[in-house]
Protein backbone atom coordinates (compact mmCIF):
# COMPACT_ATOMS: atom_id res chain seq x y z
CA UNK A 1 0.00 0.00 0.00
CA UNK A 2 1.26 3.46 -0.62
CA UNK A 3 1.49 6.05 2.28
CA UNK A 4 -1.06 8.02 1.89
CA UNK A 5 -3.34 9.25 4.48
CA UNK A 6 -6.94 7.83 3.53
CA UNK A 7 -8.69 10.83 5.48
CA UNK A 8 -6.56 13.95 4.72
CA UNK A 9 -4.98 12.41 1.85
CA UNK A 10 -1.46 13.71 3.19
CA UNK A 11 1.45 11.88 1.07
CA UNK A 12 5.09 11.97 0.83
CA UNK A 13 6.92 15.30 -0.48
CA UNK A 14 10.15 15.88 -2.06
CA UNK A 15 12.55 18.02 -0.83
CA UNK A 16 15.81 19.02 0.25
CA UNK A 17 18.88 18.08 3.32
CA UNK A 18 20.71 21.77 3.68
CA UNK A 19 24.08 21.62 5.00
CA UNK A 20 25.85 23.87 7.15
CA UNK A 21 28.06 24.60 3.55
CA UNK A 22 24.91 24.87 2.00
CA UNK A 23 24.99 21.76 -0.15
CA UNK A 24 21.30 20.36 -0.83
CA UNK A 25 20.70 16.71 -1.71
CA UNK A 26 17.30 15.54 -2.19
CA UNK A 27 15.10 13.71 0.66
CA UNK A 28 11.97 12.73 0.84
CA UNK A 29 9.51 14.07 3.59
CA UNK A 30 7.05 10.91 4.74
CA UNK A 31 3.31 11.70 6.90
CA UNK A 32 2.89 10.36 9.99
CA UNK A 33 0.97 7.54 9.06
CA UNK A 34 -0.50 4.45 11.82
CA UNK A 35 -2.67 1.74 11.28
CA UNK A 36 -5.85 2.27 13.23
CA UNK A 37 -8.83 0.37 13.95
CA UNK A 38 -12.18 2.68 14.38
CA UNK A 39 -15.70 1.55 15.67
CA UNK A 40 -18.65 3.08 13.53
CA UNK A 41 -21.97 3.58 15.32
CA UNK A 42 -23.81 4.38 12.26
CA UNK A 43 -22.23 1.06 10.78
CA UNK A 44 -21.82 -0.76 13.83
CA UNK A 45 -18.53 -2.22 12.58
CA UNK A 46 -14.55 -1.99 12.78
CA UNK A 47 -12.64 -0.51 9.85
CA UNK A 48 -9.04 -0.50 9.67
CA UNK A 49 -8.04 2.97 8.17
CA UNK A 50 -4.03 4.49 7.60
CA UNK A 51 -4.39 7.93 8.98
CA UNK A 52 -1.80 10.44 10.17
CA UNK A 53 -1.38 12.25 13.18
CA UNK A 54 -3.64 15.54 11.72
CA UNK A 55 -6.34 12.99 11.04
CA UNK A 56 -6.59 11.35 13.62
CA UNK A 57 -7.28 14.84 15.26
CA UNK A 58 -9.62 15.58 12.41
CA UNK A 59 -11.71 12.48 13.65
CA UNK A 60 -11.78 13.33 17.17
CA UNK A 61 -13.34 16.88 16.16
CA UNK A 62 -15.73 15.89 13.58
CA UNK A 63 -16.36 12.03 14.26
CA UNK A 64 -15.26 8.86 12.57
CA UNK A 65 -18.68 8.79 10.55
CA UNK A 66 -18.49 12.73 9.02
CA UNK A 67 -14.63 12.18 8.23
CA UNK A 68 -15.35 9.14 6.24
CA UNK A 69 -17.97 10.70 4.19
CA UNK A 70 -15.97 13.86 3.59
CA UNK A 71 -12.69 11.83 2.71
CA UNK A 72 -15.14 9.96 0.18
CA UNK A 73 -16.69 12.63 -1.68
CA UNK A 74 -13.04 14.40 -1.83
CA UNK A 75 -11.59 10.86 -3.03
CA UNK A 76 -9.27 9.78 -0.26
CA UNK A 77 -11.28 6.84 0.18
């Protein structure tokens, strides 16, 4: 599976390592990504979702059930 957040849809960026002479060599920035397992009222089920730190927090504001329908209609899902 790729790492990609399946509720933000955070994903890896490209960047650069700056020395102290100023030399830059490419790196790659990775999200914060854990394997979680979420109970759904509405479903009253488990799903296993890869979310990263930000939305995780995202679910604990809105709620498992309005994150998954948001991350759906923007395609995350």
């Amino acid at each position: 599976m790729s790492r990609v957040c399946q509720i933000t849809g955070k994903k890896a960026m490209v960047g650069n390592n700056v020395s102290h002479s100023n030399i830059k060599t490419k790196r790659i920035f990775k999200p914060n990504l854990h394997t979680k397992k979420f109970f759904v009222p509405e479903l009253g089920e488990w799903i296993v979702l890869k979310v990263s730190a930000k939305g995780m927090r995202s679910i604990n504001k809105n709620g498992i059930w309005n994150s998954i329908l948001e991350a759906d209609k923007k395609g995350y899902l």
